[in-house]
N, C-alpha and C. Protein backbone atom coordinates (compact mmCIF):
# COMPACT_ATOMS: atom_id res chain seq x y z
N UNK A 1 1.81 46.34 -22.73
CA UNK A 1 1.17 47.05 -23.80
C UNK A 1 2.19 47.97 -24.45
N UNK A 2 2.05 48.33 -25.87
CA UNK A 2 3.20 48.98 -26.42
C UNK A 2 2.55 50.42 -26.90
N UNK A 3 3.64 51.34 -26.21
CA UNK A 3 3.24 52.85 -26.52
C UNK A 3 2.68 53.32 -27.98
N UNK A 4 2.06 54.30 -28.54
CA UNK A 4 2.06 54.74 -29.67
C UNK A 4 3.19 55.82 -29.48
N UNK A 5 4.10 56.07 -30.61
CA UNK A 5 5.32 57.65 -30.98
C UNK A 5 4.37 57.80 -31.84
N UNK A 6 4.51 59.42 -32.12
CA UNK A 6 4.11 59.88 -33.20
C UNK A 6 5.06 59.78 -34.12
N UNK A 7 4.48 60.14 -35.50
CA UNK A 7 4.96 59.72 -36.73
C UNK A 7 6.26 60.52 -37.18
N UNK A 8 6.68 61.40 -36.28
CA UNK A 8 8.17 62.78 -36.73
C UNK A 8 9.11 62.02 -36.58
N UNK A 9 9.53 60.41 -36.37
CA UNK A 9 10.76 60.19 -36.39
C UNK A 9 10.72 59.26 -37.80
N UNK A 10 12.02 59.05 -38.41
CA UNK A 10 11.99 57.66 -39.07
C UNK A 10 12.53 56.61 -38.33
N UNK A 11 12.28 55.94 -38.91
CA UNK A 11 12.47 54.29 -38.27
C UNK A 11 13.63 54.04 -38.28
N UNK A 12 14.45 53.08 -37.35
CA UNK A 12 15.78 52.64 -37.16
C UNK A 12 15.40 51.53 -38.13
N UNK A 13 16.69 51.37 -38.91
CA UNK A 13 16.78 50.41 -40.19
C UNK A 13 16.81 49.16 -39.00
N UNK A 14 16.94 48.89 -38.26
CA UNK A 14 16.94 47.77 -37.53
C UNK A 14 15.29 47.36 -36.79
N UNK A 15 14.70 48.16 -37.07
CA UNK A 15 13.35 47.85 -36.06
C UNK A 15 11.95 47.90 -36.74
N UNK A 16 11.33 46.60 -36.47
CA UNK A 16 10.52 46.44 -37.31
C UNK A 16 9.16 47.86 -36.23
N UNK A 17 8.25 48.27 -36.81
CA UNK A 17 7.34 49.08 -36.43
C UNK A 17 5.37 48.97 -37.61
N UNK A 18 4.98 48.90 -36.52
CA UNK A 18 3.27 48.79 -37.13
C UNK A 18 2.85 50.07 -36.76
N UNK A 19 2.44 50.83 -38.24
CA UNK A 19 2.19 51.95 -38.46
C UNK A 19 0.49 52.04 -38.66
N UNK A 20 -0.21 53.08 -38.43
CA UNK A 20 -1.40 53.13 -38.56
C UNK A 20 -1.60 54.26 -40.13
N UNK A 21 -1.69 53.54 -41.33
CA UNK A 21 -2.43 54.41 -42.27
C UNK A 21 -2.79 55.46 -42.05
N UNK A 22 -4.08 55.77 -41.31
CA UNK A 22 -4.75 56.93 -41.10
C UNK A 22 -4.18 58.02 -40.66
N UNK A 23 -2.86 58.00 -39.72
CA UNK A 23 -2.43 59.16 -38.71
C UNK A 23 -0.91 59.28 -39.13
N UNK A 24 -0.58 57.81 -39.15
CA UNK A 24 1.27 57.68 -38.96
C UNK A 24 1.49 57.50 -38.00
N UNK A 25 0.30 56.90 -36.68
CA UNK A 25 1.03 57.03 -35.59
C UNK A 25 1.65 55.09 -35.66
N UNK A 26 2.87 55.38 -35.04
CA UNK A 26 3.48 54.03 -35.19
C UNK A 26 3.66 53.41 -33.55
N UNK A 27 3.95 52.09 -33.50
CA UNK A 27 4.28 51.35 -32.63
C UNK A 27 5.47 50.36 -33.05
N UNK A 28 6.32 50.64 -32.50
CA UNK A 28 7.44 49.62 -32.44
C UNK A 28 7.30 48.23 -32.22
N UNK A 29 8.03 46.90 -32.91
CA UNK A 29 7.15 46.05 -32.37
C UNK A 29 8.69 45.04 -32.34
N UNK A 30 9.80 45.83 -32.81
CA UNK A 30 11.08 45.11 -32.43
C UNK A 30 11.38 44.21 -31.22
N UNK A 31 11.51 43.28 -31.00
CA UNK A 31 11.84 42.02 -29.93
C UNK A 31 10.81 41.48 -30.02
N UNK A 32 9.87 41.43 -30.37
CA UNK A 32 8.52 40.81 -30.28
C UNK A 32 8.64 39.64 -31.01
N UNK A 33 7.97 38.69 -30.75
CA UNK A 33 7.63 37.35 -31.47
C UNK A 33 6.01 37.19 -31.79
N UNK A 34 5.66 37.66 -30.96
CA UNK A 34 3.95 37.51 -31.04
C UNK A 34 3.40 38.69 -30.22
N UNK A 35 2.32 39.04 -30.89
CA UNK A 35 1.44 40.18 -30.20
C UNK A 35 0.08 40.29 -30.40
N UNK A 36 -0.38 40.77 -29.82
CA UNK A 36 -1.85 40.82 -30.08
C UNK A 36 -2.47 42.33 -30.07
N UNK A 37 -3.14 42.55 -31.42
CA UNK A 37 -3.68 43.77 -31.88
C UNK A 37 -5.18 44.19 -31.99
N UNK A 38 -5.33 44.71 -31.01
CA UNK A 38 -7.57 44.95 -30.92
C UNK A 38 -7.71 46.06 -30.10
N UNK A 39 -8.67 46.00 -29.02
CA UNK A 39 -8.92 46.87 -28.22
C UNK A 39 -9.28 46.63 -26.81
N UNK A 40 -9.34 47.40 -25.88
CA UNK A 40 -8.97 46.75 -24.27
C UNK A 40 -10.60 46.53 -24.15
N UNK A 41 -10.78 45.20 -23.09
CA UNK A 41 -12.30 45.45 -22.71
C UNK A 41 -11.77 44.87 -20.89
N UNK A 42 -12.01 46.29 -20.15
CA UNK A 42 -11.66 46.46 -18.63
C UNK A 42 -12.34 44.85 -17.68
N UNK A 43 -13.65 44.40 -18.55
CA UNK A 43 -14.84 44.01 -18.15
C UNK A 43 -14.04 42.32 -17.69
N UNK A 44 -13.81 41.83 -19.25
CA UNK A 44 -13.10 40.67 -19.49
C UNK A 44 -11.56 41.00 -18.80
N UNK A 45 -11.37 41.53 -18.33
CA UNK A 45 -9.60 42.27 -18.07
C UNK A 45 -8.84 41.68 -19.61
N UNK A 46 -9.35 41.86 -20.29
CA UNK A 46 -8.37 41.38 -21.54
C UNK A 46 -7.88 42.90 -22.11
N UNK A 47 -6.83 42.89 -22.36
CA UNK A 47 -5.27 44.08 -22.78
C UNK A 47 -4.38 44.08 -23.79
N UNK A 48 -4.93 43.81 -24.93
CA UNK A 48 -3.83 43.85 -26.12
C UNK A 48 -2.83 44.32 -26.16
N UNK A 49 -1.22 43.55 -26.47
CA UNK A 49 -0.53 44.32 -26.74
C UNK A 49 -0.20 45.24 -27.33
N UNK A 50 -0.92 45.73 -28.69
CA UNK A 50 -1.28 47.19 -29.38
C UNK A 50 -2.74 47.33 -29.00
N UNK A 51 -3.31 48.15 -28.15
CA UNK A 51 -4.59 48.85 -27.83
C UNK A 51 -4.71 49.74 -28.59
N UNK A 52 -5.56 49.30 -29.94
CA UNK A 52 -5.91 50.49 -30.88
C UNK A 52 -7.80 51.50 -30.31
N UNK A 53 -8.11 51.48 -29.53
CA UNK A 53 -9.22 52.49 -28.85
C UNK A 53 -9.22 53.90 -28.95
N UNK A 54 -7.71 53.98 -28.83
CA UNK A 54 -7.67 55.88 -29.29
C UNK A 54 -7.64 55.89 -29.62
N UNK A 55 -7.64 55.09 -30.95
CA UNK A 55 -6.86 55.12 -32.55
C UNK A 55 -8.68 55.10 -33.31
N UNK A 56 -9.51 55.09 -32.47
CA UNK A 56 -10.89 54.57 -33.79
C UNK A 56 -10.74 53.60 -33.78
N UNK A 57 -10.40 52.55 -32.66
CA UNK A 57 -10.58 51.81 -33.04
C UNK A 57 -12.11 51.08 -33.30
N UNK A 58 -12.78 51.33 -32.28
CA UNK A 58 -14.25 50.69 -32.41
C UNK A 58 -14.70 51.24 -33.14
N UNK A 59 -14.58 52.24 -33.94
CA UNK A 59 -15.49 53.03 -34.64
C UNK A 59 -14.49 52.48 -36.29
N UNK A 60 -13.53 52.00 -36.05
CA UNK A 60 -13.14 51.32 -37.25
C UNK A 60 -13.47 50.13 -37.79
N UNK A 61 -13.97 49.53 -36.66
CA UNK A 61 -14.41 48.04 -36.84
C UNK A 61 -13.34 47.26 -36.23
N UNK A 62 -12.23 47.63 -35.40
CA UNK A 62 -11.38 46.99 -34.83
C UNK A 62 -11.93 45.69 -33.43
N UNK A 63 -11.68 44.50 -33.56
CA UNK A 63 -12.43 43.99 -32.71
C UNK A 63 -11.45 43.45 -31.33
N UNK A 64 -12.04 42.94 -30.16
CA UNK A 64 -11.12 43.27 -29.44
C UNK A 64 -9.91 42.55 -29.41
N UNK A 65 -10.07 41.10 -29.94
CA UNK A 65 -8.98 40.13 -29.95
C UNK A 65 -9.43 40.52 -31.62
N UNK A 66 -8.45 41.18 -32.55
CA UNK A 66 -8.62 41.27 -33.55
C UNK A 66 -7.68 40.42 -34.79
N UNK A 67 -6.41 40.18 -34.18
CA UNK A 67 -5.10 39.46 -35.28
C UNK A 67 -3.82 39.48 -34.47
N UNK A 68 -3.51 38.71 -34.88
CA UNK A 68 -1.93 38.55 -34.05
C UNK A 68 -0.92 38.51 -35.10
N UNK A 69 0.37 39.74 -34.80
CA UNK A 69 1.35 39.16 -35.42
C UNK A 69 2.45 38.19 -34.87
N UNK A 70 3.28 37.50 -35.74
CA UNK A 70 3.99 36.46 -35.03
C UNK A 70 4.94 36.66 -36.51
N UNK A 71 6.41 36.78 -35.59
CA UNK A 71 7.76 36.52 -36.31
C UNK A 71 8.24 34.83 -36.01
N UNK A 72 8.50 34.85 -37.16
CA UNK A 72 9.13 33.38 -37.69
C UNK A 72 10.07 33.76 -37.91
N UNK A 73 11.70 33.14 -37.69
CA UNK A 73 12.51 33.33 -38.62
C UNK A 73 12.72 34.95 -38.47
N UNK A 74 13.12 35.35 -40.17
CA UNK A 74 13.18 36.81 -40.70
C UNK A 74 12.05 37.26 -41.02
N UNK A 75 10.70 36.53 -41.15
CA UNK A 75 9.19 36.83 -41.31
C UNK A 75 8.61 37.19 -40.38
N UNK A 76 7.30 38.31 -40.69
CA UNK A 76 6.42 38.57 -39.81
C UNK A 76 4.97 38.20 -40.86
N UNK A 77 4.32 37.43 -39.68
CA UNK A 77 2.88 36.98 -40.26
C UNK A 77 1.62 37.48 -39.39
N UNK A 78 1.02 37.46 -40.46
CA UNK A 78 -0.28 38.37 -39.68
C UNK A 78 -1.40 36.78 -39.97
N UNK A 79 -2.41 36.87 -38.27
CA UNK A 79 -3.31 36.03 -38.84
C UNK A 79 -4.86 36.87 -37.99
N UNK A 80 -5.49 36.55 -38.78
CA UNK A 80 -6.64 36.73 -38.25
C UNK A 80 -7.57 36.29 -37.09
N UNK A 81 -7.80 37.09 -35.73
CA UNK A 81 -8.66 35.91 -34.65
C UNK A 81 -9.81 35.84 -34.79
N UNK A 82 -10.41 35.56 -35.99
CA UNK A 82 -11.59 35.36 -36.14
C UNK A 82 -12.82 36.95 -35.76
N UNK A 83 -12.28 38.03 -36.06
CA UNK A 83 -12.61 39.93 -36.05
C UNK A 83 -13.77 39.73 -36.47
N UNK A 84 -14.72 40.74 -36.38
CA UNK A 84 -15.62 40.23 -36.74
C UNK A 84 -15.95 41.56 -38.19
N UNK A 85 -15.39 41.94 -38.25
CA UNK A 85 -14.91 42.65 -39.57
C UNK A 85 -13.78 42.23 -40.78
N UNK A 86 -13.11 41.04 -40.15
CA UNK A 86 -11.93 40.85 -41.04
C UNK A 86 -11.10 41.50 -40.80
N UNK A 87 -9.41 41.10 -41.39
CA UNK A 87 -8.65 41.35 -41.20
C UNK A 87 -7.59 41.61 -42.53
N UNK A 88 -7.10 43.07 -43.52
CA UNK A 88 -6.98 42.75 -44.66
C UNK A 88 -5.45 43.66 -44.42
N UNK A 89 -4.95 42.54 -45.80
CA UNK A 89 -3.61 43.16 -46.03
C UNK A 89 -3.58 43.41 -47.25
N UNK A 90 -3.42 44.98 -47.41
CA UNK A 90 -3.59 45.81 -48.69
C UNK A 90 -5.14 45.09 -49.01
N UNK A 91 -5.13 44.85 -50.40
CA UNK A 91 -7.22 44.65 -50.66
C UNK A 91 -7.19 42.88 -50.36
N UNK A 92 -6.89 42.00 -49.77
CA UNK A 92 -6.76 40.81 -49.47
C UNK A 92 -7.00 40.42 -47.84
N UNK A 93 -8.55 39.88 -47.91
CA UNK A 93 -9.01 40.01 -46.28
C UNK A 93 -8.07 38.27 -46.41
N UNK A 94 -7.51 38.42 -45.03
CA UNK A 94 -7.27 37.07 -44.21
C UNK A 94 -8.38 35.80 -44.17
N UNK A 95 -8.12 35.04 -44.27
CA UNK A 95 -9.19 34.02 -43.62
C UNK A 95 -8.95 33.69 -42.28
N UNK A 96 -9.80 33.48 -41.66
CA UNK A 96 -9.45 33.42 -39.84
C UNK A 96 -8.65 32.78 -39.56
N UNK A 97 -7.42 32.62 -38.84
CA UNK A 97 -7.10 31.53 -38.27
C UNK A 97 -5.85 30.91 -39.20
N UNK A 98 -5.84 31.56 -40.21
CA UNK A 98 -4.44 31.19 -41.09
C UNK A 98 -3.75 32.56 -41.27
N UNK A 99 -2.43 32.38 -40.92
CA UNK A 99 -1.05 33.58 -40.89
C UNK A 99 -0.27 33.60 -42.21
């Protein structure tokens, strides 16, 4: 699982990082190829690699298997796991299941 830093540093021009709008709190996500972004449920033992729960997440509509990013190449793609809120980049919700 990947820590949250708070938002007082800037970013190393080398490292990609997923920032949260609301706070600034960021997560590093450099070496990564794929990750998974939602919220923990102890029950299912399922553990996202970004656990957004402290973040609001349930109270955001964050679901628990919510989107995965995945680097290609020099690209990072976001896809949707089927959330049950959607998944939007800037005003453009995802369709499930396509990155």
């Amino acid at each position: 699982m990947l820590t949250a830093i708070p938002a007082t540093l800037p970013p190393p021009a080398e490292h990609a990082r997923l920032t949260l709008a609301a706070n600034g709190t960021y997560f590093d996500i450099f070496g990564r190829a794929d990750l998974i972004i939602g919220r923990v449920d102890p029950v299912s033992q399922f553990f996202p690699d970004v656990d957004l729960t402290a973040y609001g997440g349930d109270e955001g509509g964050v679901s628990r298997r919510h989107c995965r990013i995945t680097l290609a190449g020099h690209q990072f793609f976001v896809e949707d796991l089927n959330s049950r809120n959607g998944t939007w980049v800037g005003a453009t919700r995802l369709a499930p299941g396509i990155r």
